[in-house]
C-alpha atoms as a PDB file:
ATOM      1  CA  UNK A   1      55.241  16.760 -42.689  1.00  0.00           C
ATOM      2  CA  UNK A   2      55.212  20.590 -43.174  1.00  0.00           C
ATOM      3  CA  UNK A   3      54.361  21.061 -38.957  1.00  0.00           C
ATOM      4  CA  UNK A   4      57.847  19.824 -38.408  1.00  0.00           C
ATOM      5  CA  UNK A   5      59.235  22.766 -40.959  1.00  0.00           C
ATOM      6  CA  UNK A   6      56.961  24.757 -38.919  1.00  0.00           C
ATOM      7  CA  UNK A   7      58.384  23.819 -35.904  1.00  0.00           C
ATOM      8  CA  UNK A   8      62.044  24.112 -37.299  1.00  0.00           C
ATOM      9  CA  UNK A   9      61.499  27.608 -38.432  1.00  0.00           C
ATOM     10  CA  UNK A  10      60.292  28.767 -35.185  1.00  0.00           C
ATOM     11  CA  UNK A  11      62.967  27.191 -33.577  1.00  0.00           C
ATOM     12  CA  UNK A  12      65.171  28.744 -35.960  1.00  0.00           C
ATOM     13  CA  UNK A  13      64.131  32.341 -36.815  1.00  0.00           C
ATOM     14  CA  UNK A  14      66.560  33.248 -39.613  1.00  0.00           C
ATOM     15  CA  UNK A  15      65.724  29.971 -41.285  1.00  0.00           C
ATOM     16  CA  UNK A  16      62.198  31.162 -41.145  1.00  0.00           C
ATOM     17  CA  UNK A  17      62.819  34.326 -42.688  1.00  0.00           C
ATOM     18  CA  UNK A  18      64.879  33.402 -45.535  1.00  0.00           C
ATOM     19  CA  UNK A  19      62.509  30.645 -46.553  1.00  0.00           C
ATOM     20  CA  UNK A  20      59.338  33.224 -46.471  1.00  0.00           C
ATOM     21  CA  UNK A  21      61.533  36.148 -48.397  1.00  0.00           C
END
């Protein structure tokens, strides 16, 4: 569930970022 997300955002840092902003 949401720990793959996790794991896709920190594999992905710009993903991460524009999902928290």
């Amino acid at each position: 569930g949401a720990t793959v997300i996790t794991n896709l955002m920190s594999a992905i840092p710009w993903v991460g970022q524009d999902i928290v902003e």
